[in-house]
N, C-alpha and C. Protein backbone atom coordinates (compact mmCIF):
# COMPACT_ATOMS: atom_id res chain seq x y z
N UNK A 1 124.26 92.12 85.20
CA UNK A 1 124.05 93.52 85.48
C UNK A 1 122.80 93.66 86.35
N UNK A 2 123.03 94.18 87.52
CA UNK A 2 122.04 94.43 88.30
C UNK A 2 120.63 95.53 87.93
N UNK A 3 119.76 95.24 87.96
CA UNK A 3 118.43 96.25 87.79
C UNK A 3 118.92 97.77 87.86
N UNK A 4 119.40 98.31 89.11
CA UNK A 4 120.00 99.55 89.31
C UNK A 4 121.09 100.14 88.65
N UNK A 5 121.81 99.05 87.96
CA UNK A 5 123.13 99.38 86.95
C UNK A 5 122.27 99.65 85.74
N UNK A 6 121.51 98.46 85.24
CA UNK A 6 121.01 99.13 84.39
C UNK A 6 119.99 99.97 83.54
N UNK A 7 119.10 100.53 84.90
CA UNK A 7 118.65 101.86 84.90
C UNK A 7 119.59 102.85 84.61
N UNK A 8 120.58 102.46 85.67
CA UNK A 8 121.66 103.82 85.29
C UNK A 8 122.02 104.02 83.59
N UNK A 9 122.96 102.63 83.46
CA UNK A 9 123.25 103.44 82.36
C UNK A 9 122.20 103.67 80.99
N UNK A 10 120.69 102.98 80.75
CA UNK A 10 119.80 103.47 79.83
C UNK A 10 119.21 105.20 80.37
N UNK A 11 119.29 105.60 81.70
CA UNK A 11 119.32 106.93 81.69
C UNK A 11 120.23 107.70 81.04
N UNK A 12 121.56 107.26 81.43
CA UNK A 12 122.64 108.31 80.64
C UNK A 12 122.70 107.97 79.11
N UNK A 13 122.10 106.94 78.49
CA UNK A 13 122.52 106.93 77.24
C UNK A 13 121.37 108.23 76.54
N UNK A 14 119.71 107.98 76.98
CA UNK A 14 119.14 108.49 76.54
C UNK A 14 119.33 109.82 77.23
N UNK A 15 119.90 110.31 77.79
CA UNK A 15 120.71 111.67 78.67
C UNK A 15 121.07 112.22 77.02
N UNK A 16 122.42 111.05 76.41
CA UNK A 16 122.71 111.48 76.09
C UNK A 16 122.90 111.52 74.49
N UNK A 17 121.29 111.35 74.06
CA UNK A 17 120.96 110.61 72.99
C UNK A 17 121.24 109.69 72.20
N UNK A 18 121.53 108.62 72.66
CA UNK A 18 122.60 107.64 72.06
C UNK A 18 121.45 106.78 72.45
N UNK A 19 120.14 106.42 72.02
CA UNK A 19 119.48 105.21 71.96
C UNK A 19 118.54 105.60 70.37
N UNK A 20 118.28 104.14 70.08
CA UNK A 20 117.22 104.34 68.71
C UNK A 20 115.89 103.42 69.07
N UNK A 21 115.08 104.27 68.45
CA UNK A 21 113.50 103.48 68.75
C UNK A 21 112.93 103.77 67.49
N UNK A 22 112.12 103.05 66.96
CA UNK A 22 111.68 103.12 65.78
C UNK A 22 110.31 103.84 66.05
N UNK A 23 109.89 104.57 64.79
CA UNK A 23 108.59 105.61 64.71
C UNK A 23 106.96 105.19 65.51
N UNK A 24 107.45 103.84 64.78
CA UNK A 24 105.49 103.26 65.04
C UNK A 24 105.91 102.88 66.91
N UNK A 25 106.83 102.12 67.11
CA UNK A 25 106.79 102.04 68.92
C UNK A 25 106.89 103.10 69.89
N UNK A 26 107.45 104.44 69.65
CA UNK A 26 107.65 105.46 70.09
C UNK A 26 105.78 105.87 69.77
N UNK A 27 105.05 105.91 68.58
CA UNK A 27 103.88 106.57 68.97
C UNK A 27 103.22 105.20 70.03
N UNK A 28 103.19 104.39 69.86
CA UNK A 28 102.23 103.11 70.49
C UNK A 28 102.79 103.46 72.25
N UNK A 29 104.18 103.97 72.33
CA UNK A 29 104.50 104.27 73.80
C UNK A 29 103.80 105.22 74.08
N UNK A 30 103.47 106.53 73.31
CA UNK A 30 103.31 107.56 73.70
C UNK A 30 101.25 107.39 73.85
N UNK A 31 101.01 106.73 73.37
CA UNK A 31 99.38 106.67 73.28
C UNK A 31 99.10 105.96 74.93
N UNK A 32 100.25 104.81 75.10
CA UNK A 32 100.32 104.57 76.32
C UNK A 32 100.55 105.35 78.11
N UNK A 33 101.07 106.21 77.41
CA UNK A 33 101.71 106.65 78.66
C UNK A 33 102.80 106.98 78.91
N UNK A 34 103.57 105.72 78.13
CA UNK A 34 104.98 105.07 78.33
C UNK A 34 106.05 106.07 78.22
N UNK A 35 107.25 106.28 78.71
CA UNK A 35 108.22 106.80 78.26
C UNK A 35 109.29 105.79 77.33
N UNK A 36 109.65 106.42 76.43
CA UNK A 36 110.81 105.31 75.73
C UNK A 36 111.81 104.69 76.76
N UNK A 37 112.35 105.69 77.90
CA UNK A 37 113.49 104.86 78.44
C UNK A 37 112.61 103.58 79.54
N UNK A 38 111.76 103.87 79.71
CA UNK A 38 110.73 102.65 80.28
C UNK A 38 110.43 101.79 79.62
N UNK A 39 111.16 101.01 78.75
CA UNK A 39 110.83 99.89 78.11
C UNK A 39 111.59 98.70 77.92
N UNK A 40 111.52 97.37 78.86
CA UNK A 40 112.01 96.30 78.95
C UNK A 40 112.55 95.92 77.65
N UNK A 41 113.52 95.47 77.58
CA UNK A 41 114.12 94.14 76.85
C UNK A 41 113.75 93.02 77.14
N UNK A 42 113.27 91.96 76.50
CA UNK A 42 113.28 90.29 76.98
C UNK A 42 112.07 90.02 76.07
N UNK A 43 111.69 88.09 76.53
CA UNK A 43 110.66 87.88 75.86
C UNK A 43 109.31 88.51 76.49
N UNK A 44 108.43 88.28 75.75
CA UNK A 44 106.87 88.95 76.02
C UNK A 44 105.97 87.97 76.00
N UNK A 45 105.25 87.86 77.09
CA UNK A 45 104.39 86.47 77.10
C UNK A 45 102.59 87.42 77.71
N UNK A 46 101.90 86.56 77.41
CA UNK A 46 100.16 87.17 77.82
C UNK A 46 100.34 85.99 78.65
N UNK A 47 99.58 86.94 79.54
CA UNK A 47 98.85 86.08 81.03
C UNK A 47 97.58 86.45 80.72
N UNK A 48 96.72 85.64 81.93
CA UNK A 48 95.35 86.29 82.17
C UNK A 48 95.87 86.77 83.85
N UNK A 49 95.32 87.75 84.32
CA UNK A 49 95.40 88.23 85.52
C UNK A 49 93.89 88.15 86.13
N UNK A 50 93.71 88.37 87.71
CA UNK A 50 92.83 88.48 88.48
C UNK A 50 92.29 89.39 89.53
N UNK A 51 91.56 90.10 88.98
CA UNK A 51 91.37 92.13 89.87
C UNK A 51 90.10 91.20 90.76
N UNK A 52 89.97 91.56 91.76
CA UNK A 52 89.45 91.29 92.58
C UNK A 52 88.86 92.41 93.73
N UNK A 53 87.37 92.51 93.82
CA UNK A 53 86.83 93.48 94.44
C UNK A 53 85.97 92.51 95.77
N UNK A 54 85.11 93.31 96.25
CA UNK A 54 84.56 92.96 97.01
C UNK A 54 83.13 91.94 96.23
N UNK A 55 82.56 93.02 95.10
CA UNK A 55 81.19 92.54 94.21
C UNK A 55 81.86 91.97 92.94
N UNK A 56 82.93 92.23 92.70
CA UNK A 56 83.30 91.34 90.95
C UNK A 56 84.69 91.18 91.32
N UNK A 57 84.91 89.83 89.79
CA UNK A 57 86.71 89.64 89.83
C UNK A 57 86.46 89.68 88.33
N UNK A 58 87.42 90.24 87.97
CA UNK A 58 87.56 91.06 86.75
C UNK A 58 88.75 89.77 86.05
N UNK A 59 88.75 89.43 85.35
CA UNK A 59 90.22 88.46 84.06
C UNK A 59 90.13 89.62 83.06
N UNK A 60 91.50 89.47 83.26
CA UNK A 60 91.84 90.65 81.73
C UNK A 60 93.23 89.76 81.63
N UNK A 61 93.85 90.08 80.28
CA UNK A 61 94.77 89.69 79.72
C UNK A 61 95.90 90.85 79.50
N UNK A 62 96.74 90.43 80.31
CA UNK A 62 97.84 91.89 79.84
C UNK A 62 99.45 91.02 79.45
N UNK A 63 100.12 91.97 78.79
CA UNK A 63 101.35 91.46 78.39
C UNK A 63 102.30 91.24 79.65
N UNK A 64 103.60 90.48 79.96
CA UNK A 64 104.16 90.47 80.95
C UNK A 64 105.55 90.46 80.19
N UNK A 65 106.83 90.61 80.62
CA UNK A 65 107.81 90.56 79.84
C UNK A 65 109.17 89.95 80.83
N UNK A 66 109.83 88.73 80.40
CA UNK A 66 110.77 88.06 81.01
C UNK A 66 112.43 89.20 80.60
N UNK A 67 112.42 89.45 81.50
CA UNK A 67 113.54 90.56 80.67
C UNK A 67 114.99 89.72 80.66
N UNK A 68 115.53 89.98 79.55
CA UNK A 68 116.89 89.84 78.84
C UNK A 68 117.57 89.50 80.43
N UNK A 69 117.78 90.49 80.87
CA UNK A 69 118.91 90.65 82.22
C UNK A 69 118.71 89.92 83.08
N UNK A 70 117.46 89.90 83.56
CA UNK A 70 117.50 88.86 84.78
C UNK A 70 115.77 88.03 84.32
N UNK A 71 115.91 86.87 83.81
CA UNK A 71 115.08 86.31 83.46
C UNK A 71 114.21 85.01 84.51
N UNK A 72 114.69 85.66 85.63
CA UNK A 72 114.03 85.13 87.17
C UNK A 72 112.38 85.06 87.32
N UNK A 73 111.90 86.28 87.00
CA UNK A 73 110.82 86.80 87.34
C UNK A 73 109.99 87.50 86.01
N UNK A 74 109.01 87.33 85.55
CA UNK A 74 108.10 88.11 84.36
C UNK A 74 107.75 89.24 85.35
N UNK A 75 108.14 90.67 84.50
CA UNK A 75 107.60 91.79 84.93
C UNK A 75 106.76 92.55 84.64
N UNK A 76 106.21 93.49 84.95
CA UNK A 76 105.09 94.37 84.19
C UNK A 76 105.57 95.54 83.62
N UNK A 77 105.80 96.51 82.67
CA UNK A 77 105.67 97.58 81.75
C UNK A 77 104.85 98.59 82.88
N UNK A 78 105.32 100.19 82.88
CA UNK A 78 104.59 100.71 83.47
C UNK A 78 102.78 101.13 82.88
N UNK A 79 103.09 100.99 81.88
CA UNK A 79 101.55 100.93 81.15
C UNK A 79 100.68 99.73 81.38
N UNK A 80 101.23 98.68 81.99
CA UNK A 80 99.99 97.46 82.37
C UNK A 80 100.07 97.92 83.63
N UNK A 81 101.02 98.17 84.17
CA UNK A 81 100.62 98.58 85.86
C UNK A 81 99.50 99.80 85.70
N UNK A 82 99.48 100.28 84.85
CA UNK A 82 98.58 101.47 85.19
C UNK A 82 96.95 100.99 84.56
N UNK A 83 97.32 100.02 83.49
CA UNK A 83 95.93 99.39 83.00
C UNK A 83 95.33 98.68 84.56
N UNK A 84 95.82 98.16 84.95
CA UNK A 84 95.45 96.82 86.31
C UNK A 84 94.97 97.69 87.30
N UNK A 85 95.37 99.23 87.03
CA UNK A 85 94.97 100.15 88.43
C UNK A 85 93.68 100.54 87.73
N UNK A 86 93.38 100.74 86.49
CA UNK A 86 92.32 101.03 85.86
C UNK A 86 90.86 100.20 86.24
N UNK A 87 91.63 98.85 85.87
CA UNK A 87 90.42 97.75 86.17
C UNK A 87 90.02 97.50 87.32
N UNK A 88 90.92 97.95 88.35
CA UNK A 88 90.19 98.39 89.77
C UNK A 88 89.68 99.19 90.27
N UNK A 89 89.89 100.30 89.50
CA UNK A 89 88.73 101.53 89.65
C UNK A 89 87.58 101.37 89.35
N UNK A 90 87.22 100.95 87.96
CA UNK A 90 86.36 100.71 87.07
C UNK A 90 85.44 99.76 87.83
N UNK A 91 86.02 98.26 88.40
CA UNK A 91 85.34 97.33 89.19
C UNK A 91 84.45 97.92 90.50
N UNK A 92 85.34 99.31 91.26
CA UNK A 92 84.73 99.46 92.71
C UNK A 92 83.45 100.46 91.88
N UNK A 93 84.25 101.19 90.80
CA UNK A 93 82.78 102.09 90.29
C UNK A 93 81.54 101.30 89.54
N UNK A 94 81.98 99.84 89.18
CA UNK A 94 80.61 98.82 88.90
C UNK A 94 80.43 99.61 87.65
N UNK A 95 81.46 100.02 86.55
CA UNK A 95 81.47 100.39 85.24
C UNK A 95 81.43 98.78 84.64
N UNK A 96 80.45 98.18 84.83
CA UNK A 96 80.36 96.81 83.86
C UNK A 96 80.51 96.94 82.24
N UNK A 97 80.19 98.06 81.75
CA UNK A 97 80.29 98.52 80.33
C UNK A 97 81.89 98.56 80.02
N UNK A 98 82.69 99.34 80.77
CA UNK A 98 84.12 99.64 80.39
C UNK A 98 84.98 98.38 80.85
N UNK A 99 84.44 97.60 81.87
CA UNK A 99 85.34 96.34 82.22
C UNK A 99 85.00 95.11 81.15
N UNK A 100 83.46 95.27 80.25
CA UNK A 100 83.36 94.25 79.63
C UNK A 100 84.08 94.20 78.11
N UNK A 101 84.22 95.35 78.27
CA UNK A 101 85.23 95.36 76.66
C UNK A 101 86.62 95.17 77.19
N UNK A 102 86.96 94.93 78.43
CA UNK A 102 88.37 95.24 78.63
C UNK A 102 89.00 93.62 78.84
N UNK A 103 87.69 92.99 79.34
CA UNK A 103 88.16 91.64 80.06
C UNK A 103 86.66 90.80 80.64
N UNK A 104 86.58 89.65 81.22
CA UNK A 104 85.41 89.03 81.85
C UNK A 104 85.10 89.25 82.78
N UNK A 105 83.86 89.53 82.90
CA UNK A 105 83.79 89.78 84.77
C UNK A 105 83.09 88.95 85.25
N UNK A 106 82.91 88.74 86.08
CA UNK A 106 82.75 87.93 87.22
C UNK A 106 81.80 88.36 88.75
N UNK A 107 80.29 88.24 88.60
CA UNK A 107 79.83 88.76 90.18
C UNK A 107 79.93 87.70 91.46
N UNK A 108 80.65 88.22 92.49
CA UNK A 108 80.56 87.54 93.55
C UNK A 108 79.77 86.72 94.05
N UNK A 109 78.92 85.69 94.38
CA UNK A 109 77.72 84.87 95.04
C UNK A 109 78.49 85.12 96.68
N UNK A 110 77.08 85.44 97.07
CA UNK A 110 77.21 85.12 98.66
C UNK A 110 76.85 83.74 98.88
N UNK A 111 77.05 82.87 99.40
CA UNK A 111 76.53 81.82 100.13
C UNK A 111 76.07 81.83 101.45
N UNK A 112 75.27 80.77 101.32
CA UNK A 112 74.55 80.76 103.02
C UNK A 112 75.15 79.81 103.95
């Protein structure tokens, strides 16, 4: 089943209420961001990733998920895409406080 097939039909099911999500993942989506029909099937693996600025490179650890359907490629959840846009804000604003609880940072050395 192609990606676009099956967007389609998890739209029309939850169209047409015919999906189940359990209580505690529906709030953990919703604290996220997430919408329920935005949520992969497959396994779930942690990476470390690499945000990269001009003055810091940021490692943070986010979830990635090999999905059921096409298990080619590990994808991202729209809630880590939006964390990873976070840690690049945070990096150009030199919030060292909010990036150090989030992940390691890292200051650039110039060399001569």
């Amino acid at each position: 089943m192609t990606w676009c097939r099956w967007f389609g039909t998890v739209r029309d099911q939850v169209a047409n209420n015919r999906y189940l999500i359990v209580l505690h993942e529906a709030e953990r989506l919703e604290q996220r961001g997430i919408m329920e029909w935005q949520t992969v099937q497959g396994e779930r693996i942690k990476r470390t990733r690499l945000i990269q600025t001009p003055v810091y490179v940021v490692a943070v650890e986010v979830e990635m998920i090999v999905p059921d359907e096409d298990p080619s490629e590990p994808c991202y959840e729209p809630g880590t895409v939006e964390f990873l846009r976070q840690v690049r804000e945070h990096a150009d604003a030199n919030d060292i406080e909010w990036l150090g609880r989030h992940g390691r940072v890292y200051r650039v050395l110039e060399t001569a």
